[in-house]
C-alpha atoms as a PDB file:
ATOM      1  CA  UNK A   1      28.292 -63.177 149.910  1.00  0.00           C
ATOM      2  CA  UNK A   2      28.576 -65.520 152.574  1.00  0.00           C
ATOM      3  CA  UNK A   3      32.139 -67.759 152.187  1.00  0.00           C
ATOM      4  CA  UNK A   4      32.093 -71.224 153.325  1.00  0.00           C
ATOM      5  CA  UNK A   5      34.561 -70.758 155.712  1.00  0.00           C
ATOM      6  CA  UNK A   6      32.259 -68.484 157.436  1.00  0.00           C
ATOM      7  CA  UNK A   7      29.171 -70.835 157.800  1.00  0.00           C
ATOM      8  CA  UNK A   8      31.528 -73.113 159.179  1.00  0.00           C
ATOM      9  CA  UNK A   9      33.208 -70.993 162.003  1.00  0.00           C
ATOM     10  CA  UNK A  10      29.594 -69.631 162.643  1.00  0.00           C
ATOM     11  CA  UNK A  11      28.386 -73.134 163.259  1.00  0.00           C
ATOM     12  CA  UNK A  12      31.664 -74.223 165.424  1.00  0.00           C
ATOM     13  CA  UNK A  13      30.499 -71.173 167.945  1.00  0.00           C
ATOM     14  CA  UNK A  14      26.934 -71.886 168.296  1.00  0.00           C
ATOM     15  CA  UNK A  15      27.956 -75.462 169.045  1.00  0.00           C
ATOM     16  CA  UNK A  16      30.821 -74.698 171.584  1.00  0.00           C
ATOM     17  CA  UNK A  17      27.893 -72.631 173.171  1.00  0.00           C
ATOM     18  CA  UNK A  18      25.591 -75.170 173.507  1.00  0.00           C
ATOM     19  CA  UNK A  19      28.212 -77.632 175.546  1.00  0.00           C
ATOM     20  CA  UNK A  20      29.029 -74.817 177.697  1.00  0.00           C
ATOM     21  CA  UNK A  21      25.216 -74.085 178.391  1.00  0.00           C
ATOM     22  CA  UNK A  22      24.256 -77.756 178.834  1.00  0.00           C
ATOM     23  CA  UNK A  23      27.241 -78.450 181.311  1.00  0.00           C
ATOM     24  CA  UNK A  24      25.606 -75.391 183.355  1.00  0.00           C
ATOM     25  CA  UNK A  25      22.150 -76.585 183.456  1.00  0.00           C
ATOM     26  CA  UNK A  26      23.665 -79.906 184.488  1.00  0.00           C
ATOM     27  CA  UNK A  27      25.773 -78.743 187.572  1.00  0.00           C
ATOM     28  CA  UNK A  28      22.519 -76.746 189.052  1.00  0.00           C
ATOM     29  CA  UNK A  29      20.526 -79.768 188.834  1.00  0.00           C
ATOM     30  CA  UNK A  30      23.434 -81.423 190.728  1.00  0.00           C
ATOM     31  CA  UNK A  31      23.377 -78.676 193.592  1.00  0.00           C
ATOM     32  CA  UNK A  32      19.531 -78.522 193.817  1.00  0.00           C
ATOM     33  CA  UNK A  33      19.356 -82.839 194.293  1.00  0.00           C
ATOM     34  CA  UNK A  34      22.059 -82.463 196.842  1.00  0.00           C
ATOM     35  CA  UNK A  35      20.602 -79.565 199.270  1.00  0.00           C
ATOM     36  CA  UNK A  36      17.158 -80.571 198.457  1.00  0.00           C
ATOM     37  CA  UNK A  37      14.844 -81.861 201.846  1.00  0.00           C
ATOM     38  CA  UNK A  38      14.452 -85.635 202.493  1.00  0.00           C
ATOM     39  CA  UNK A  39      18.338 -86.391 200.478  1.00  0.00           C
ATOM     40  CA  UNK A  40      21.427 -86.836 202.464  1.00  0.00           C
ATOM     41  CA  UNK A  41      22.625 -83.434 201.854  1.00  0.00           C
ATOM     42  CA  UNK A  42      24.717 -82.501 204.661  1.00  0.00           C
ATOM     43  CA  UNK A  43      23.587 -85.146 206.856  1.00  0.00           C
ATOM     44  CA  UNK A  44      24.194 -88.034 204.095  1.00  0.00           C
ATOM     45  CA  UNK A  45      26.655 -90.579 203.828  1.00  0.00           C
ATOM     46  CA  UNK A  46      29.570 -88.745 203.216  1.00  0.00           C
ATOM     47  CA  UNK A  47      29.740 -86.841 206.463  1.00  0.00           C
ATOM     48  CA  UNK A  48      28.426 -89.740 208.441  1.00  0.00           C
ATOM     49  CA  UNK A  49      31.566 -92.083 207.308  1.00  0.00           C
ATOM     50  CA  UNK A  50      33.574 -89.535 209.106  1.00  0.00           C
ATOM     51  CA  UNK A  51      31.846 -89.990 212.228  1.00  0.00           C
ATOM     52  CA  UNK A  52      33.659 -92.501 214.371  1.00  0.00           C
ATOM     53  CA  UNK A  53      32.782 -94.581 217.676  1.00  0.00           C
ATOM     54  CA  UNK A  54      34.020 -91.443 219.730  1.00  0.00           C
ATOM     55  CA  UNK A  55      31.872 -88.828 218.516  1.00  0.00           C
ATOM     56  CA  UNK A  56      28.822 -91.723 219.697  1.00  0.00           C
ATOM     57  CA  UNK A  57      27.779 -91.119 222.948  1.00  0.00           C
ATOM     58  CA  UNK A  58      27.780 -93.473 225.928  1.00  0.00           C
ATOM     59  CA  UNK A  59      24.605 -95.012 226.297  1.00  0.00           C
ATOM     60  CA  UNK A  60      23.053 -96.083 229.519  1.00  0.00           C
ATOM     61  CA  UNK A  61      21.605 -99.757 229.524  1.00  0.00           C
ATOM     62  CA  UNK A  62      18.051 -99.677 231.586  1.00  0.00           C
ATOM     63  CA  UNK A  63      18.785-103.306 232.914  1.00  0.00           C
ATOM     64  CA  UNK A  64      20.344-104.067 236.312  1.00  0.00           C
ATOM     65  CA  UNK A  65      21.244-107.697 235.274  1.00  0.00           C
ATOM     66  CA  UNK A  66      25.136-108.567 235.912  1.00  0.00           C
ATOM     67  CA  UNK A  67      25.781-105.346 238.198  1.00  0.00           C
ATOM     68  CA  UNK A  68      29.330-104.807 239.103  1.00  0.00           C
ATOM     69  CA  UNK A  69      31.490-103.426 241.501  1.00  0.00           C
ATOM     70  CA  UNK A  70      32.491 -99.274 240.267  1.00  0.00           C
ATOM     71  CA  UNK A  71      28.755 -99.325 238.212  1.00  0.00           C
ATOM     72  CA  UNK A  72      27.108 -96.670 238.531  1.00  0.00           C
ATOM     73  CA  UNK A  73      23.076 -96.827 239.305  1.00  0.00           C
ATOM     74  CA  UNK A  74      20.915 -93.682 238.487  1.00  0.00           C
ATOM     75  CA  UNK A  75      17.427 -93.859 240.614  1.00  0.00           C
ATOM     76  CA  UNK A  76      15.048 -91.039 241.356  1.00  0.00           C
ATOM     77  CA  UNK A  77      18.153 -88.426 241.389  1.00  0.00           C
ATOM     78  CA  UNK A  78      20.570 -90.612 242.940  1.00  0.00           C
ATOM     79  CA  UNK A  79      23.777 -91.516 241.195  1.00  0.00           C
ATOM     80  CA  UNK A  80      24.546 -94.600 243.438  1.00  0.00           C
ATOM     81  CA  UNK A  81      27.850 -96.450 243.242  1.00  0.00           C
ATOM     82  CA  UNK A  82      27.638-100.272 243.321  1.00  0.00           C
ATOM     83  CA  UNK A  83      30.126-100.999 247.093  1.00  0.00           C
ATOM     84  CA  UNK A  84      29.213-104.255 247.727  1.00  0.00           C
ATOM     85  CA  UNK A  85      27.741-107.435 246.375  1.00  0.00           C
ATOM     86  CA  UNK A  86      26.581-110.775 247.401  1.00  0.00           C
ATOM     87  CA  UNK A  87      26.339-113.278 244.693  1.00  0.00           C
ATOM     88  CA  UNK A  88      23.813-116.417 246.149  1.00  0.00           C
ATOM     89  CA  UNK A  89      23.300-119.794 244.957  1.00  0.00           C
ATOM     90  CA  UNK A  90      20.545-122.148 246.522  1.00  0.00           C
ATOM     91  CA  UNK A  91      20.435-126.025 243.924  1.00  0.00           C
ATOM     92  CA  UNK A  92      19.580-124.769 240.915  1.00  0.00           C
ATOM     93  CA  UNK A  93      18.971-120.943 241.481  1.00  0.00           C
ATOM     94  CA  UNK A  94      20.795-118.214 241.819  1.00  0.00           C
ATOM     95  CA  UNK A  95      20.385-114.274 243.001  1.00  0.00           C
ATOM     96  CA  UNK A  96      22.154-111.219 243.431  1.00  0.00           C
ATOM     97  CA  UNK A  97      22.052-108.300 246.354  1.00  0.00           C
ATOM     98  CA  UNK A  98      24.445-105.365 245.316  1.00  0.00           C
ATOM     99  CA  UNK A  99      24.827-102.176 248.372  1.00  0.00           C
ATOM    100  CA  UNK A 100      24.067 -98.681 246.181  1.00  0.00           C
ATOM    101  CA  UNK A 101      25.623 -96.101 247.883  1.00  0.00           C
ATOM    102  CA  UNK A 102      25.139 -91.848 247.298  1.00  0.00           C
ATOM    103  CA  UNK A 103      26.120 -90.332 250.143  1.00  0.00           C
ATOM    104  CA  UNK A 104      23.873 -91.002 252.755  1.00  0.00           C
ATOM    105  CA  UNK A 105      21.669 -92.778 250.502  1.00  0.00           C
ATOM    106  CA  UNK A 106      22.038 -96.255 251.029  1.00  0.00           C
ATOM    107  CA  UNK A 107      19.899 -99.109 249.813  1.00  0.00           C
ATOM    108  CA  UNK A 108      20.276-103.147 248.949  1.00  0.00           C
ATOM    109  CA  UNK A 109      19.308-103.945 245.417  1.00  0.00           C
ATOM    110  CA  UNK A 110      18.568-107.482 244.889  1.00  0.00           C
ATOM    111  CA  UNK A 111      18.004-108.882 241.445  1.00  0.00           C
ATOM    112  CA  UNK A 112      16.173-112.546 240.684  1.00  0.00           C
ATOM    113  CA  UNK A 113      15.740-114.054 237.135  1.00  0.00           C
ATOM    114  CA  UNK A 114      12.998-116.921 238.495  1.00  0.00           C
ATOM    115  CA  UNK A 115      10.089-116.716 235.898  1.00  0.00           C
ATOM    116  CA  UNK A 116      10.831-113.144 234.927  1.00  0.00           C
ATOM    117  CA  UNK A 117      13.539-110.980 236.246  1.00  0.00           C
ATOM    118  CA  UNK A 118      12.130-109.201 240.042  1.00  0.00           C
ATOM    119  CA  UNK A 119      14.066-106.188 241.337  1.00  0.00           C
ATOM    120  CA  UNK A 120      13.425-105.405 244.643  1.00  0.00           C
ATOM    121  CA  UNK A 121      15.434-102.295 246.615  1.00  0.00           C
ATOM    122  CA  UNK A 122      15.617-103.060 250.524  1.00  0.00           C
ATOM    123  CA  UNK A 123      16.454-100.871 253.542  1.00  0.00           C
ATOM    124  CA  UNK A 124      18.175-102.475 256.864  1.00  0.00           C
ATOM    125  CA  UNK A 125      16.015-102.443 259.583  1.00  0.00           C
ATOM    126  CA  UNK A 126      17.721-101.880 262.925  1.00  0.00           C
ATOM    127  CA  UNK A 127      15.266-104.134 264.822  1.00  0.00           C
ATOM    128  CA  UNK A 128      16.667-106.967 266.921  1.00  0.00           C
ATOM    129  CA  UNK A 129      13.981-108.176 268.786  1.00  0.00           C
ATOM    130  CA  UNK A 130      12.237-109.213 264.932  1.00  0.00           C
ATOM    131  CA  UNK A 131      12.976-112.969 264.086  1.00  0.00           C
ATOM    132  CA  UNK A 132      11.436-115.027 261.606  1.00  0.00           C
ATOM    133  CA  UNK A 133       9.058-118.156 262.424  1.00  0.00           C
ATOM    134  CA  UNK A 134       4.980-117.029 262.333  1.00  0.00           C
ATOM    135  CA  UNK A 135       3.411-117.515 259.367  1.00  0.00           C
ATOM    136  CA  UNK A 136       2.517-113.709 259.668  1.00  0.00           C
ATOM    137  CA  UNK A 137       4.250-110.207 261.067  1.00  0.00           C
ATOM    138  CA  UNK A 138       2.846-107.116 261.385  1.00  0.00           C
ATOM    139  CA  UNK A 139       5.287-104.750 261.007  1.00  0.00           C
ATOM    140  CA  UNK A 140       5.515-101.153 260.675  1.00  0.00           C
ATOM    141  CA  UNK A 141       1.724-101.129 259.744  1.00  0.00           C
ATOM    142  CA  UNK A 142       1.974-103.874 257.449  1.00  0.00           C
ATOM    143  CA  UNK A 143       0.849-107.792 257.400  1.00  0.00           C
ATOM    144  CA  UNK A 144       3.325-109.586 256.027  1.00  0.00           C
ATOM    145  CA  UNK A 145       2.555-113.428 255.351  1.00  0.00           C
ATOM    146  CA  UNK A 146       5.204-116.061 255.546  1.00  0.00           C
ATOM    147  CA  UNK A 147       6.690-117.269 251.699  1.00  0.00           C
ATOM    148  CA  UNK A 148       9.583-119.366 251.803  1.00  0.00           C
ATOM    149  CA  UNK A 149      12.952-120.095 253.461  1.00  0.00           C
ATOM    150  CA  UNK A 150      16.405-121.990 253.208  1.00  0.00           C
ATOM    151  CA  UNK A 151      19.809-121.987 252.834  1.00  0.00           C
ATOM    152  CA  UNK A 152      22.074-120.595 250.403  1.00  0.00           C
ATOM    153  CA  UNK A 153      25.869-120.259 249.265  1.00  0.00           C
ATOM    154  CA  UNK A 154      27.632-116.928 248.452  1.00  0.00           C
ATOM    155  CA  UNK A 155      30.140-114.859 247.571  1.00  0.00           C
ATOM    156  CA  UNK A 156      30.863-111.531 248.798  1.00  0.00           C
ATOM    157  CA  UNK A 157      32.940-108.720 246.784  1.00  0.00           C
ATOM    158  CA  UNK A 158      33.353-105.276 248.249  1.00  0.00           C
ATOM    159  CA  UNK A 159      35.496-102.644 247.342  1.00  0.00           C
ATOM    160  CA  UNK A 160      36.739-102.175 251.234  1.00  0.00           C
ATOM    161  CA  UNK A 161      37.965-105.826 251.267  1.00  0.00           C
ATOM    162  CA  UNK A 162      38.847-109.063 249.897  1.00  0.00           C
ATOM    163  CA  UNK A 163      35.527-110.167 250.167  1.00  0.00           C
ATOM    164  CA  UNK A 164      34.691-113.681 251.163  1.00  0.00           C
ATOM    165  CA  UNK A 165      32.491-116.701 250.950  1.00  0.00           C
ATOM    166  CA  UNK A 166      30.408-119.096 253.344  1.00  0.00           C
ATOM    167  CA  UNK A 167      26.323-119.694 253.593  1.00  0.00           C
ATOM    168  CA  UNK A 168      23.471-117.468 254.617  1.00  0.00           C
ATOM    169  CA  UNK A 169      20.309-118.305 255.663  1.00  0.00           C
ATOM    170  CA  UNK A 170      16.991-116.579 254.561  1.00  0.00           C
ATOM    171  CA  UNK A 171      13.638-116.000 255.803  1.00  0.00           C
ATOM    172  CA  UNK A 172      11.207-114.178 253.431  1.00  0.00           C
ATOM    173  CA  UNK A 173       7.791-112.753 253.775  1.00  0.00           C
ATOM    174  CA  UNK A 174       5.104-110.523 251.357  1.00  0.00           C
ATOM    175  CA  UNK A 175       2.544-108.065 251.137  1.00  0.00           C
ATOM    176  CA  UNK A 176       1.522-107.313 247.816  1.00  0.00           C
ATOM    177  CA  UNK A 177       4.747-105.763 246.397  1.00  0.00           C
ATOM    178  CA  UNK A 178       6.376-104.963 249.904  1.00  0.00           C
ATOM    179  CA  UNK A 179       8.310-107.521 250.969  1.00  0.00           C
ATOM    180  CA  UNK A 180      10.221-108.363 254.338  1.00  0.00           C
ATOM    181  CA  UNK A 181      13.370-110.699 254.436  1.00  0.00           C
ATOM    182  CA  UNK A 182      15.297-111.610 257.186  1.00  0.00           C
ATOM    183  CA  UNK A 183      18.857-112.839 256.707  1.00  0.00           C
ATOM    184  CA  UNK A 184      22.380-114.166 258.802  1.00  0.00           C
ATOM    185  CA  UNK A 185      25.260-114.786 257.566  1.00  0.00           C
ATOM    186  CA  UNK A 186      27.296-117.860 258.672  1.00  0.00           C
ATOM    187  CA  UNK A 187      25.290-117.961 262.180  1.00  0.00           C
ATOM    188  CA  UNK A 188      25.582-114.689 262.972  1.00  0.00           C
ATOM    189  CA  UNK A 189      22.319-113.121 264.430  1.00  0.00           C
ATOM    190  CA  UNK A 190      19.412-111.919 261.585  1.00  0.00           C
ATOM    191  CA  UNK A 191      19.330-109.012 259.906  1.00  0.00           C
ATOM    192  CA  UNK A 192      16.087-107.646 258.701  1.00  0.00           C
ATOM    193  CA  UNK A 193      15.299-105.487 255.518  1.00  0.00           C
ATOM    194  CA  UNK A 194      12.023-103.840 253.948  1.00  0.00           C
ATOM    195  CA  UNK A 195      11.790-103.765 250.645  1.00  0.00           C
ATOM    196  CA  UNK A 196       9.412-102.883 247.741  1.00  0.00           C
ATOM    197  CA  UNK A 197       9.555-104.682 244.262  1.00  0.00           C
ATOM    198  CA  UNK A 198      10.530-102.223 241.301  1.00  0.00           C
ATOM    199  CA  UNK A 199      10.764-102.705 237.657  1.00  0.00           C
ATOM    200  CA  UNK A 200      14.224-103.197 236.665  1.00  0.00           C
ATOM    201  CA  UNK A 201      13.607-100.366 233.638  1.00  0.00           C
ATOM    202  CA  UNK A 202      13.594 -97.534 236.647  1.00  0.00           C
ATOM    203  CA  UNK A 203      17.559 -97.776 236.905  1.00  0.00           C
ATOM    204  CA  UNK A 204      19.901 -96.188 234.185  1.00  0.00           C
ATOM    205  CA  UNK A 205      23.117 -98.292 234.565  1.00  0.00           C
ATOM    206  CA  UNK A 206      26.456 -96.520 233.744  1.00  0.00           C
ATOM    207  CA  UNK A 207      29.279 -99.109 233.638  1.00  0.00           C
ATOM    208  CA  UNK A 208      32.025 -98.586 236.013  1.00  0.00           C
ATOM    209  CA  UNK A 209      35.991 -99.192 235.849  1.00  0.00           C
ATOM    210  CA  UNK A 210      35.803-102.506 238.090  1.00  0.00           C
ATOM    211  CA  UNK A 211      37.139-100.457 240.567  1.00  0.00           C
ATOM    212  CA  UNK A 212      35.256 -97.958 243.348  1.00  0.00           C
ATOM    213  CA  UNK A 213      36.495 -94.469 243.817  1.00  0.00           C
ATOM    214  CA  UNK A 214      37.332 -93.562 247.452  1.00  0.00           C
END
């Protein structure tokens, strides 16, 4: 015969087992939503409060706007440090020419917001006998056609110097996007410069200390 007391201790295990086995099914459910593809899993929230503004990598900005001196310029392999840099300002506009140097790569970078930002890299031309005046020059197999001229303040920062400050005059011509400027600098004689006209998204821009390394 079966005593009371024994139903009753039967019926205390078969419950106790039934927690136990529940809890179990439970926790596997857990671990199976948490490793499972498209959750956070080891990538989720968790992990990525850790991460802090050091383990983010430096990003490069692709716009040349507000170029300083110590920036560095990546173009078609170069990695050019910004040496020089005239800021202009003619009324109500204003321009920038900044000197990218990489060893003995050397161009002028001028940037214009006028309608739309225009970036345009230049190369000195060691030409003396070149002045501005006719509404066209041919030069170096191009036509160039006569588009505006004037007068201009600036200011000049360079890492070699304490820079300086007086008025320029300009002479500009065009070809399509080739472009021919002549320039002199508080009466001295001109200097001429071909350039081409770029899209401003062709530079990676690395900002620099402020300061140039020597």
């Amino acid at each position: 015969r079966v005593t009371v007391s024994e139903v009753t201790t039967v019926l205390i295990v078969v419950f106790v087992a039934l927690i136990v086995a529940g809890g179990v099914t439970l926790y596997r459910q857990r671990q199976q939503v948490g490793a499972g593809t498209g959750g956070r899993g080891s990538t989720g929230r968790s992990e990525s409060k850790a991460l802090g503004k050091a383990d983010i990598p430096t990003q490069a900005r692709t716009s040349v706007r507000g170029l300083q001196l110590g920036d560095v310029v990546a173009y078609e392999g170069h990695d050019c440090i910004v040496e020089r840099a005239y800021r202009f300002r003619e009324g109500g506009s204003s321009w920038e020419e900044h000197l990218l140097v990489d060893g003995d790569f050397r161009r002028w970078l001028s940037v214009e917001d006028d309608e739309g930002l225009e970036c345009v890299l230049w190369e000195r031309q060691p030409d003396p006998t070149l002045t501005p005046g006719p509404k066209t020059i041919d030069f170096d197999g191009t036509s160039y056609r006569f588009d505006e001229q004037g007068t201009a303040d600036y200011t000049l920062e360079e890492a070699a110097g304490p820079g300086g400050s007086g008025k320029a005059e300009y002479a500009d011509y065009l070809a399509g996007e080739r472009r021919l400027s002549f320039e002199r600098y508080d009466a001295s004689g001109w200097e001429v410069n071909v350039g081409v006209v770029v899209s401003e998204h062709v530079f990676d821009v690395y900002p620099g200390s402020g300061e140039v390394p020597v």
